[in-house]
N, C-alpha and C. Protein backbone atom coordinates (compact mmCIF):
# COMPACT_ATOMS: atom_id res chain seq x y z
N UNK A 1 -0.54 -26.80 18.31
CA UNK A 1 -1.25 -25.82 17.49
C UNK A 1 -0.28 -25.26 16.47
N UNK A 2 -0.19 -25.41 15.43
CA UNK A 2 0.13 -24.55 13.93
C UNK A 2 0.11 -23.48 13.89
N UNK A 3 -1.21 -22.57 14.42
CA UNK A 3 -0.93 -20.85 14.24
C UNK A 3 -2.33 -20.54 14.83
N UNK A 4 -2.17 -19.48 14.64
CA UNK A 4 -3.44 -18.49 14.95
C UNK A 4 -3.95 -17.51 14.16
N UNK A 5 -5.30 -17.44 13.45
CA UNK A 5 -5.34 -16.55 12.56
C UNK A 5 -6.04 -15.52 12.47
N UNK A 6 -5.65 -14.35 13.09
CA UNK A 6 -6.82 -13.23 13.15
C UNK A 6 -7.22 -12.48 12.12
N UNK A 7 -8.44 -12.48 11.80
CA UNK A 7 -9.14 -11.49 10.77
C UNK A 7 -9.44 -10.28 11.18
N UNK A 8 -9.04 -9.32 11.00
CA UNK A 8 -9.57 -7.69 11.52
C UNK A 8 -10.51 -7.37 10.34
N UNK A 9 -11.80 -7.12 10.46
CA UNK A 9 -12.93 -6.69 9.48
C UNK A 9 -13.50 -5.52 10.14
N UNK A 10 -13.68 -4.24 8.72
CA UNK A 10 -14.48 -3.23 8.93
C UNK A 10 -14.27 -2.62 7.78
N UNK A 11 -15.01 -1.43 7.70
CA UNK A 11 -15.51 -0.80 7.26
C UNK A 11 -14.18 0.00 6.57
N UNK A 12 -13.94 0.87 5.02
CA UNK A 12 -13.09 1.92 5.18
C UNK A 12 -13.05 2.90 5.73
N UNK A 13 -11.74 2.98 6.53
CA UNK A 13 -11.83 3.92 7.36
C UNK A 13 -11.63 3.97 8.08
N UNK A 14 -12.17 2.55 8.98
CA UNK A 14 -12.23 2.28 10.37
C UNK A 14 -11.12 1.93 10.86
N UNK A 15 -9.89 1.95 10.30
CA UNK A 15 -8.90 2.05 11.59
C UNK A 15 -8.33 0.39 11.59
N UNK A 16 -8.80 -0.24 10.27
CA UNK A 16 -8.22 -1.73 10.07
C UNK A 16 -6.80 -1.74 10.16
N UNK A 17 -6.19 -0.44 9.28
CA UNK A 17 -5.00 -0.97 8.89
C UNK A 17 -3.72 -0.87 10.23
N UNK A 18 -4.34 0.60 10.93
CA UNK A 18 -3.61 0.94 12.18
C UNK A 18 -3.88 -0.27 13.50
N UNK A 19 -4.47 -0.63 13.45
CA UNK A 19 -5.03 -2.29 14.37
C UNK A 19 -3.85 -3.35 14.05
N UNK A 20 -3.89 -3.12 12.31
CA UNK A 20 -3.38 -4.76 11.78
C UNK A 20 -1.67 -4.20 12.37
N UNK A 21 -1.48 -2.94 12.10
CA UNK A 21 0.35 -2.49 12.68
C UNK A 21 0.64 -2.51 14.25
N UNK A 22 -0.17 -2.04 15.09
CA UNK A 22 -0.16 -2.49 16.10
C UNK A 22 -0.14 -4.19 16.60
N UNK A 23 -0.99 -4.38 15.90
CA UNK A 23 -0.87 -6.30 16.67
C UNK A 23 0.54 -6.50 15.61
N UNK A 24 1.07 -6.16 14.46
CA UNK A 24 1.92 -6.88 13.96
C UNK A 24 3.47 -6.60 14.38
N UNK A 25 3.28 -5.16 15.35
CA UNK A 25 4.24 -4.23 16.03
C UNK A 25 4.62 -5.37 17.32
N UNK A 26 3.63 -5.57 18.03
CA UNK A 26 3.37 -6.56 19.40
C UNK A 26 4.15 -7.77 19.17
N UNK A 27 3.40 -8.88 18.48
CA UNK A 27 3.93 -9.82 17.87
C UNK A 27 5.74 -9.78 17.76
N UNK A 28 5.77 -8.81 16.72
CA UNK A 28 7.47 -8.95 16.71
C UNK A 28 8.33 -8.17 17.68
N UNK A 29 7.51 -7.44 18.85
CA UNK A 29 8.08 -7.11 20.04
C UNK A 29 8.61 -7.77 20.94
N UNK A 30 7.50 -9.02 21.07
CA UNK A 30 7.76 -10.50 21.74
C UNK A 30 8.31 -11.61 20.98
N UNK A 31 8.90 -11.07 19.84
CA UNK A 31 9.94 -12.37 19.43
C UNK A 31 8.78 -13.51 19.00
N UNK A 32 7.25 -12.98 18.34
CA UNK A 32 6.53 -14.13 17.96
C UNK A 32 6.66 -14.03 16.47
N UNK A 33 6.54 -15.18 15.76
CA UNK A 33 6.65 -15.24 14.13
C UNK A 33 4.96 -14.47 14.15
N UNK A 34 5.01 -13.53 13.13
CA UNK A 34 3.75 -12.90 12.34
C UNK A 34 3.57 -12.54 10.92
N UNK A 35 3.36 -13.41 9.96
CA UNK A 35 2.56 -13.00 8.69
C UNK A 35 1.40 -12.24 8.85
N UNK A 36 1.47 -11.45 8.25
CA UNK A 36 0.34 -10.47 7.73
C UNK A 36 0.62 -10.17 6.27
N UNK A 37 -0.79 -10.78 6.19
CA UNK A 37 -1.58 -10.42 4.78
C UNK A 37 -2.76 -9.67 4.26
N UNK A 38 -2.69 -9.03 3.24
CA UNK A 38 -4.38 -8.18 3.29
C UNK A 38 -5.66 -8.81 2.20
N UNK A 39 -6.59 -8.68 2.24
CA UNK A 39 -7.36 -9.45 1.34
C UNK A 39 -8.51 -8.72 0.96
N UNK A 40 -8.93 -7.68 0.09
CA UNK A 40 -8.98 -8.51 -1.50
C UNK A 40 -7.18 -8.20 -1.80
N UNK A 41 -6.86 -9.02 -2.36
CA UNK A 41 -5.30 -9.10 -3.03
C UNK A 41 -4.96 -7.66 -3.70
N UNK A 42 -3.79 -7.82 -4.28
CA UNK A 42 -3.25 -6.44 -4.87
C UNK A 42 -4.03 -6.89 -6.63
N UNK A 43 -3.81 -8.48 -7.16
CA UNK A 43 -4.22 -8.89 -8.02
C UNK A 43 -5.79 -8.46 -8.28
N UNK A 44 -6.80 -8.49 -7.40
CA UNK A 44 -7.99 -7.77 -7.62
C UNK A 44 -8.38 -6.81 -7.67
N UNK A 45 -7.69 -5.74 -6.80
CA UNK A 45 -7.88 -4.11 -6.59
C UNK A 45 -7.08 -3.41 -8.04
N UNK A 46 -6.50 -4.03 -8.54
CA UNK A 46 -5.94 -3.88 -9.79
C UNK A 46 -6.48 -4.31 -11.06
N UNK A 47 -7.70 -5.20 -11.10
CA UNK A 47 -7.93 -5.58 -12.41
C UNK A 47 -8.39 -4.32 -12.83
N UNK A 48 -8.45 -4.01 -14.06
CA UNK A 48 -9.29 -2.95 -14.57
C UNK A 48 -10.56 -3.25 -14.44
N UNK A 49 -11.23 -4.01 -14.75
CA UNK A 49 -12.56 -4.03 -14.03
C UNK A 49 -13.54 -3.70 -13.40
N UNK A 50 -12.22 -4.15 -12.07
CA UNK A 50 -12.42 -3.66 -10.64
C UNK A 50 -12.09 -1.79 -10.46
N UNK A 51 -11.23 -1.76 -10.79
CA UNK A 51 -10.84 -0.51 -10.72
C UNK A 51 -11.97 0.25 -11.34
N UNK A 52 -12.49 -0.05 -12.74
CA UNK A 52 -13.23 1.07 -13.13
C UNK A 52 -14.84 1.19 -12.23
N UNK A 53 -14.83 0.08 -11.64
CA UNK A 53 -16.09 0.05 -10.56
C UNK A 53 -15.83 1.49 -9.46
N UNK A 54 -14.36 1.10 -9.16
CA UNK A 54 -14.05 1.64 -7.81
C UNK A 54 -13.80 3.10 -8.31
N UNK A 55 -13.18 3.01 -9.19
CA UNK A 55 -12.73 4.28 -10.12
C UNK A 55 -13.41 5.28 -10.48
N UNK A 56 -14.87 4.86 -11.00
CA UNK A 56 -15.44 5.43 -12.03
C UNK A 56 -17.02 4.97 -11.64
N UNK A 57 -17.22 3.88 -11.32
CA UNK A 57 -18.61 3.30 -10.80
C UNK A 57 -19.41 3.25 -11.80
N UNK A 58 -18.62 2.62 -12.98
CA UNK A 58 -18.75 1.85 -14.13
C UNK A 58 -18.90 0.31 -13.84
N UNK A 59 -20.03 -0.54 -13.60
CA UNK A 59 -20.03 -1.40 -13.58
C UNK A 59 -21.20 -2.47 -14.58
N UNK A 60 -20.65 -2.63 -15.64
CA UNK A 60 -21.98 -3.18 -16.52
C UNK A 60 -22.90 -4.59 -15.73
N UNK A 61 -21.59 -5.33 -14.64
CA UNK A 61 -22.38 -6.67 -14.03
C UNK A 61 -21.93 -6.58 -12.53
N UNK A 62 -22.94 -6.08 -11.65
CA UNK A 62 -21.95 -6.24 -10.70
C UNK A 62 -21.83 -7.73 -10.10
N UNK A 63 -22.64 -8.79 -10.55
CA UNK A 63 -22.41 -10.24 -10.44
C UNK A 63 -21.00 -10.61 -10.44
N UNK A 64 -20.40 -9.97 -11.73
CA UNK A 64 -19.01 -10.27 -12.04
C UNK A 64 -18.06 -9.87 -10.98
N UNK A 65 -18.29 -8.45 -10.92
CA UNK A 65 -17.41 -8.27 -9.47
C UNK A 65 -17.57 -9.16 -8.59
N UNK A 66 -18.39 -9.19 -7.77
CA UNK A 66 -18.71 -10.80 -6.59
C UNK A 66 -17.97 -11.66 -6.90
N UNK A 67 -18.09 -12.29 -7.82
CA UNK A 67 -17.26 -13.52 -8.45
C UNK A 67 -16.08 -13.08 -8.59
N UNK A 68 -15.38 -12.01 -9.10
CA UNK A 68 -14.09 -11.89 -8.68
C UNK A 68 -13.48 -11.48 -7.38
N UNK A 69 -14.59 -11.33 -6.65
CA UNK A 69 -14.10 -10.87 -5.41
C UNK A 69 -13.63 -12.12 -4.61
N UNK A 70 -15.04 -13.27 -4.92
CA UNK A 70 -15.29 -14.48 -4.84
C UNK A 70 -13.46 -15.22 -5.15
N UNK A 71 -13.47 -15.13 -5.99
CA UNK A 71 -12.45 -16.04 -6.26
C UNK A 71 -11.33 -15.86 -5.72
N UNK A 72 -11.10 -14.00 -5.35
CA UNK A 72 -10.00 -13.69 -5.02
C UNK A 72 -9.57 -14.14 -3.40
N UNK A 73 -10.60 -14.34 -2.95
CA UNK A 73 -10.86 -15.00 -1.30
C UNK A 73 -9.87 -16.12 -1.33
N UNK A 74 -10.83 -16.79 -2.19
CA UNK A 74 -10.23 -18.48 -2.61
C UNK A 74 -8.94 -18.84 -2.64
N UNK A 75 -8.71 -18.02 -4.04
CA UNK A 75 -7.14 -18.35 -4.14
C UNK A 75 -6.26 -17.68 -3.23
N UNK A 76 -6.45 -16.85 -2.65
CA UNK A 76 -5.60 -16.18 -1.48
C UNK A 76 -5.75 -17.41 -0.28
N UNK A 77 -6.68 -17.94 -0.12
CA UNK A 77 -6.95 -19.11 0.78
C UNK A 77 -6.03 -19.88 0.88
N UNK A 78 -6.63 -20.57 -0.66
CA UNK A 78 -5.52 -21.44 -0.87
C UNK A 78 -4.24 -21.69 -1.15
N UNK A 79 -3.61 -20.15 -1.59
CA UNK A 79 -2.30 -20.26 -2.26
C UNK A 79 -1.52 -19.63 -1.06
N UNK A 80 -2.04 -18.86 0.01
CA UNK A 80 -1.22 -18.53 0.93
C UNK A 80 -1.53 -18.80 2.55
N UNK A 81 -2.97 -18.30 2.97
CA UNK A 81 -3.42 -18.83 4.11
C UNK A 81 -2.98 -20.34 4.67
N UNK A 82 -3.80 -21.28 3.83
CA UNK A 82 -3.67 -23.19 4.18
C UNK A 82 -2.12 -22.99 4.14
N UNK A 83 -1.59 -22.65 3.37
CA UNK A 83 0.05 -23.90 3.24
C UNK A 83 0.57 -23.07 4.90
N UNK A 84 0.66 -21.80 4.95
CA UNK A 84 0.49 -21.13 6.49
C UNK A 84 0.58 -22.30 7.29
């Protein structure tokens, strides 16, 4: 086996990020290799775009958001998850 990959999903708020430090606390307690990564990227939560959605709740398409949310999945997929 190659790895193991856990997804922690919820809600803001819910206590994702204190979960993701604990298991990543564990892990390197026992001397196991652990990447942790977060997803949507820093690259998406940053477009202006995005931001003025999140910002301001200015959104002329929210199609467009999806699709960048969309993509941002992807290439995080592919550019860091797979080679993983």
């Amino acid at each position: 086996m190659r790895g193991l990959l856990i997804a922690v999903c919820g809600l803001d708020g819910s206590g994702k990020s204190t979960q993701i430090n604990l298991l990543e606390r564990w892990f390197n307690d026992n001397n196991l290799a652990c990447e942790t990564t977060r997803q949507p990227t820093n690259y998406y939560r940053e477009d202006e775009r995005v931001r003025n959605y999140l910002d301001n709740g200015v959104c002329p398409d929210m199609k467009s958001i999806a699709l960048l949310a969309a993509a941002d999945r992807r290439w995080h997929l592919a550019t860091y998850i797979e080679p993983k």
